[in-house]
N, C-alpha and C. Protein backbone atom coordinates (compact mmCIF):
# COMPACT_ATOMS: atom_id res chain seq x y z
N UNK A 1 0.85 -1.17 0.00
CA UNK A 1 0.00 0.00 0.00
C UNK A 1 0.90 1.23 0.00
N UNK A 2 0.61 1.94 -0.67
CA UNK A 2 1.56 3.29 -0.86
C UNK A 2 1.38 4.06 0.26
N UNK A 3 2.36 5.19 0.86
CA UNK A 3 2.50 5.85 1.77
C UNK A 3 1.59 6.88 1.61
N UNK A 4 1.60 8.07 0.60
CA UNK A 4 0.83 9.05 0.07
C UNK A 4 -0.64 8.36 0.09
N UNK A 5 -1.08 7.53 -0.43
CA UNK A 5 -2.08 7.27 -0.30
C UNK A 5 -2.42 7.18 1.07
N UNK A 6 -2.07 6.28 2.13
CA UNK A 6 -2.73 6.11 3.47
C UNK A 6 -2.63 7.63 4.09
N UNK A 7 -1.71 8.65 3.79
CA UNK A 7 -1.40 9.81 4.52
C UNK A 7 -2.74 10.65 3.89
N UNK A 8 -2.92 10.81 2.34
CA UNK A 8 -3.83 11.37 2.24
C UNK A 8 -5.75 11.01 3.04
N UNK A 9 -5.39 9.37 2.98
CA UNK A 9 -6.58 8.79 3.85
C UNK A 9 -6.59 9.72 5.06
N UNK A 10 -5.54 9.74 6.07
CA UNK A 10 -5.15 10.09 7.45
C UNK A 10 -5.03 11.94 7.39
N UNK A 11 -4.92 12.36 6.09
CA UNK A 11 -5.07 13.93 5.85
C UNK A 11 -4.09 14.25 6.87
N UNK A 12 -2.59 13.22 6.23
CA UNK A 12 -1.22 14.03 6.92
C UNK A 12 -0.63 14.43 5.91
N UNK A 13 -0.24 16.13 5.87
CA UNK A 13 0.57 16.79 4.74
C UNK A 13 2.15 16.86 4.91
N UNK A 14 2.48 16.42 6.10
CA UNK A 14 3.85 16.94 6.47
C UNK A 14 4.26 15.51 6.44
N UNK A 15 6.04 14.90 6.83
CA UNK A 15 6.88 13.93 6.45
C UNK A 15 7.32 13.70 7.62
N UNK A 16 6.97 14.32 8.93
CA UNK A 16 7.77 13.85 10.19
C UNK A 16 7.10 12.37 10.30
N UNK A 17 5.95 12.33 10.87
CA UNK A 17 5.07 10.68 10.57
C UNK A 17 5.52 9.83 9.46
N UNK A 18 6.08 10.01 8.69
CA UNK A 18 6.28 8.62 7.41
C UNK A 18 6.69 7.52 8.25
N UNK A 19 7.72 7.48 8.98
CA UNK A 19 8.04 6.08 9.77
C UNK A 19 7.08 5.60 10.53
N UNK A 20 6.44 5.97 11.57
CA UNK A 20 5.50 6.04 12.24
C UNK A 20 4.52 5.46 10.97
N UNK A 21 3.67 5.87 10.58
CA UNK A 21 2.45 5.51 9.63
C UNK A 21 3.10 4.00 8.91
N UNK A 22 4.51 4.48 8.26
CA UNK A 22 4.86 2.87 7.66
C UNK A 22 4.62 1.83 8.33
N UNK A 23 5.31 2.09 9.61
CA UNK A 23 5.03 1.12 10.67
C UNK A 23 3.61 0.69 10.94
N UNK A 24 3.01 1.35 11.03
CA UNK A 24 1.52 1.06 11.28
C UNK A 24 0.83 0.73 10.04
N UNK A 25 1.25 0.65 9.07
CA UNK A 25 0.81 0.00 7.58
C UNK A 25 1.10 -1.73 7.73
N UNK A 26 2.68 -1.81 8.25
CA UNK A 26 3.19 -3.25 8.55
C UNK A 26 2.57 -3.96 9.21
N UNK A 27 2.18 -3.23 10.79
CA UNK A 27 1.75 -3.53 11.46
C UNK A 27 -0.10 -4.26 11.53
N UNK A 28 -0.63 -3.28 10.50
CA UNK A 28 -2.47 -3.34 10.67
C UNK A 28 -1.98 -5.19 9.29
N UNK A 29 -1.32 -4.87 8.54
CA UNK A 29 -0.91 -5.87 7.42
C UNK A 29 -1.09 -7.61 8.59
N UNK A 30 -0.09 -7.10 9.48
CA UNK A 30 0.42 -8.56 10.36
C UNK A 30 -0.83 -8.89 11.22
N UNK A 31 -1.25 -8.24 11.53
CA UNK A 31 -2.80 -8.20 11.91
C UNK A 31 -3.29 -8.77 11.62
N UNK A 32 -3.86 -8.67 10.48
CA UNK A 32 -4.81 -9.05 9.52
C UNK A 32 -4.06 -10.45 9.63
N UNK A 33 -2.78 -10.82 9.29
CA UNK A 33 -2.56 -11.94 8.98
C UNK A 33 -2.54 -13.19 10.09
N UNK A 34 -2.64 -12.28 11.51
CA UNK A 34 -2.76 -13.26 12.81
C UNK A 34 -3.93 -13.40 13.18
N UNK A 35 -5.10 -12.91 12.23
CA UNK A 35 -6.30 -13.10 11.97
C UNK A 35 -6.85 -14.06 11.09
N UNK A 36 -5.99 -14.28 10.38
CA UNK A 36 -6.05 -15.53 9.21
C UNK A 36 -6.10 -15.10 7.82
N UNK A 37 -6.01 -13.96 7.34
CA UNK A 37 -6.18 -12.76 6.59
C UNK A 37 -5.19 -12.85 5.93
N UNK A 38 -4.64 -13.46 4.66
CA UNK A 38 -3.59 -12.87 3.95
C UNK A 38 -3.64 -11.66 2.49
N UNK A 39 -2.35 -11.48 2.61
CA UNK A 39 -2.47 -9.65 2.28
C UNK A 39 -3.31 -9.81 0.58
N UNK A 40 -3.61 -9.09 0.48
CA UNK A 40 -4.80 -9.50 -0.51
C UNK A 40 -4.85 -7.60 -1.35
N UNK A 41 -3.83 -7.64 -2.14
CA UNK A 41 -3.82 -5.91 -2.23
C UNK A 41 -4.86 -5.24 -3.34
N UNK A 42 -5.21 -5.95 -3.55
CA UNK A 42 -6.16 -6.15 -4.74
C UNK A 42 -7.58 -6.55 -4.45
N UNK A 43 -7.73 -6.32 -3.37
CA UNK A 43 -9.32 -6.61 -2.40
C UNK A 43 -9.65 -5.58 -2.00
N UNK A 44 -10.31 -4.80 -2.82
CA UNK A 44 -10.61 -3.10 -2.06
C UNK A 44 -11.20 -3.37 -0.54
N UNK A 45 -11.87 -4.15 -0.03
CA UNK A 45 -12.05 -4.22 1.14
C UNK A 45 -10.75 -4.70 2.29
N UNK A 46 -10.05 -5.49 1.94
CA UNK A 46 -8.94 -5.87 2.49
C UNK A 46 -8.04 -4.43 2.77
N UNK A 47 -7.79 -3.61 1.63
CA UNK A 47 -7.49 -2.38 1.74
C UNK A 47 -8.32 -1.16 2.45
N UNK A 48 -9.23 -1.78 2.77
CA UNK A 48 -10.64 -0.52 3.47
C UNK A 48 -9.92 -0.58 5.35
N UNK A 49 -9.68 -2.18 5.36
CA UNK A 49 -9.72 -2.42 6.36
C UNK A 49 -8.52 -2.12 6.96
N UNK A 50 -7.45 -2.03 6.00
CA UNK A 50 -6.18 -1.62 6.36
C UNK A 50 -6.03 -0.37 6.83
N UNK A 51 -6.61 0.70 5.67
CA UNK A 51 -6.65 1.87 6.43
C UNK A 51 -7.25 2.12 7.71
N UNK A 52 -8.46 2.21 7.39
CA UNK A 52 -9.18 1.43 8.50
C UNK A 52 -8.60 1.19 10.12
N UNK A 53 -7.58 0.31 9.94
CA UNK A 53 -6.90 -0.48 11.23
C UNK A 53 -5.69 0.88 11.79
N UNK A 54 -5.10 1.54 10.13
CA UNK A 54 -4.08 2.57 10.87
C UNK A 54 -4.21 3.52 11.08
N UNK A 55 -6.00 4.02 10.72
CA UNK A 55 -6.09 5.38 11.21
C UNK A 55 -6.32 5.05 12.85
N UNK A 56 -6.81 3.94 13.29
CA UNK A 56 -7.10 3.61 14.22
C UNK A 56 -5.65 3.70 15.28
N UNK A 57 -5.17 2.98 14.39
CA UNK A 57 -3.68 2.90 15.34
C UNK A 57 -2.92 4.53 15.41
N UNK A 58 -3.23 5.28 14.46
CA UNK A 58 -2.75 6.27 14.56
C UNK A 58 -3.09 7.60 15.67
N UNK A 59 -4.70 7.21 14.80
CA UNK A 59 -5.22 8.48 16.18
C UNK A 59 -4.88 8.18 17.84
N UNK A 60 -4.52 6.73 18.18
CA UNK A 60 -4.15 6.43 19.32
C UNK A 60 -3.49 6.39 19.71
N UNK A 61 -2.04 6.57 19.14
CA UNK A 61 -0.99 6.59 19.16
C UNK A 61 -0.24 6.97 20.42
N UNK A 62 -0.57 7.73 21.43
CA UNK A 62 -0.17 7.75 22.73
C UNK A 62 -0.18 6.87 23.34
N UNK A 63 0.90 6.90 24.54
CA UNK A 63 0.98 5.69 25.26
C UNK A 63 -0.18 6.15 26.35
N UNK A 64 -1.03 5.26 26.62
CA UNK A 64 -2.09 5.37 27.63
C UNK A 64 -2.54 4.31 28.39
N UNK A 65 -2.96 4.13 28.99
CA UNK A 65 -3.63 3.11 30.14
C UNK A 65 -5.04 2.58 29.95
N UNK A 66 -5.49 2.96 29.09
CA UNK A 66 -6.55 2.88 28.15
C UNK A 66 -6.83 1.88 27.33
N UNK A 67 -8.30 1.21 26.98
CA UNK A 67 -7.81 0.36 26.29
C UNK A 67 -8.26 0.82 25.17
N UNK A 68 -7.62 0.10 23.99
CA UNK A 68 -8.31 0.54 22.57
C UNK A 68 -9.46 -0.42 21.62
N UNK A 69 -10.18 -0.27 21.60
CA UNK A 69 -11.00 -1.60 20.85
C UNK A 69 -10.88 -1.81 19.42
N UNK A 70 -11.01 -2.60 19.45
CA UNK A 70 -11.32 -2.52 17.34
C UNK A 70 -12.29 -2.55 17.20
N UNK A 71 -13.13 -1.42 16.68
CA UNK A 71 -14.88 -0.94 16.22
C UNK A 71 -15.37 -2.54 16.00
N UNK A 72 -16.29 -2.18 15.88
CA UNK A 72 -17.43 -3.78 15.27
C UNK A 72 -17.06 -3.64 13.96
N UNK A 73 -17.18 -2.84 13.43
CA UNK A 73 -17.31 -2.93 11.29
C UNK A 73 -16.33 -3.50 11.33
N UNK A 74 -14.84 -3.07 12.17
CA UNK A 74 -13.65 -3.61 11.64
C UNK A 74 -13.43 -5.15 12.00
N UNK A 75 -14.15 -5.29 13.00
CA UNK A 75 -13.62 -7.04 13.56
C UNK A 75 -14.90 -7.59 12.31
N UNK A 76 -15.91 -7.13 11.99
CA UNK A 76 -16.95 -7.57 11.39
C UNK A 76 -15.73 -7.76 9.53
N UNK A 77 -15.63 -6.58 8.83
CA UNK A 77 -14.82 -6.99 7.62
C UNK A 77 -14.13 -7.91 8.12
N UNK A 78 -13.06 -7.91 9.33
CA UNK A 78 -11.79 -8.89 9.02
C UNK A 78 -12.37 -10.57 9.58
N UNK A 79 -13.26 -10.70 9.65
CA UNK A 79 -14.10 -11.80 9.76
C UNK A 79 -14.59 -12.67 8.19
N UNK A 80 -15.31 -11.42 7.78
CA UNK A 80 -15.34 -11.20 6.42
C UNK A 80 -14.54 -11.88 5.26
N UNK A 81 -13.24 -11.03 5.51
CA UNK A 81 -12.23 -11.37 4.81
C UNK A 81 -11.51 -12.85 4.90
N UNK A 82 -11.69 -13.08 6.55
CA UNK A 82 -11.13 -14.33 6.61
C UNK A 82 -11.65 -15.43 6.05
N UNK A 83 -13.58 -15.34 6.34
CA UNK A 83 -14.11 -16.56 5.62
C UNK A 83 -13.37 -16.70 3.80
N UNK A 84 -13.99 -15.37 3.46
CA UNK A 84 -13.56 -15.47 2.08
C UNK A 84 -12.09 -16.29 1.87
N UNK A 85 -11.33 -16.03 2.74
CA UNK A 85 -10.15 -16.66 2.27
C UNK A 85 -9.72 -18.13 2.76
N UNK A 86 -10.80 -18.73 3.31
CA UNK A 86 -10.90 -20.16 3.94
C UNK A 86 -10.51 -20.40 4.69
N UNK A 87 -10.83 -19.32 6.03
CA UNK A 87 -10.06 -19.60 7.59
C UNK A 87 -11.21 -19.28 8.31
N UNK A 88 -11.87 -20.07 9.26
CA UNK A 88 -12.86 -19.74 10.28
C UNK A 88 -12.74 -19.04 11.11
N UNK A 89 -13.48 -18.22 11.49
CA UNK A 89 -12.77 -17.08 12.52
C UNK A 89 -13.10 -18.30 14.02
């Protein structure tokens, strides 16, 4: 998934975040895949969900004591995605 693209998703104009966001591109990716999810770049939904996972990770990005959930839509697609790809959630 291209950088510019997820930044424009995330409506970041500046370059201090590129590492940060990459990371969290890798990261929502490995996700998906310890979900049963393989990378599928060519699945506009697979890609919905990606962004999806790093705006999530992004806006949260502080260290906090807090917990963070993953919305319903998102555990709901990557459920989704998994049947499609022949792994039972």
């Amino acid at each position: 998934m291209d950088l510019q693209y997820v930044k424009d998703y995330l409506r970041v104009d500046y370059d201090e975040d590129d590492l940060l966001i990459t990371g969290f591109i890798a990261g929502a990716k490995e996700y998906l895949r310890g979900a049963g999810v393989p990378e599928q770049q060519k699945n506009e939904l697979y890609n919905i969900v990606v962004l999806m996972l790093v705006a999530l990770f992004y806006e949260n990005r502080e260290i906090t004591d807090k917990d963070i959930k993953i919305p319903t839509v998102i555990q709901n697609f990557i459920v989704q995605l998994s049947v499609q790809s022949g792994v039972t959630p």
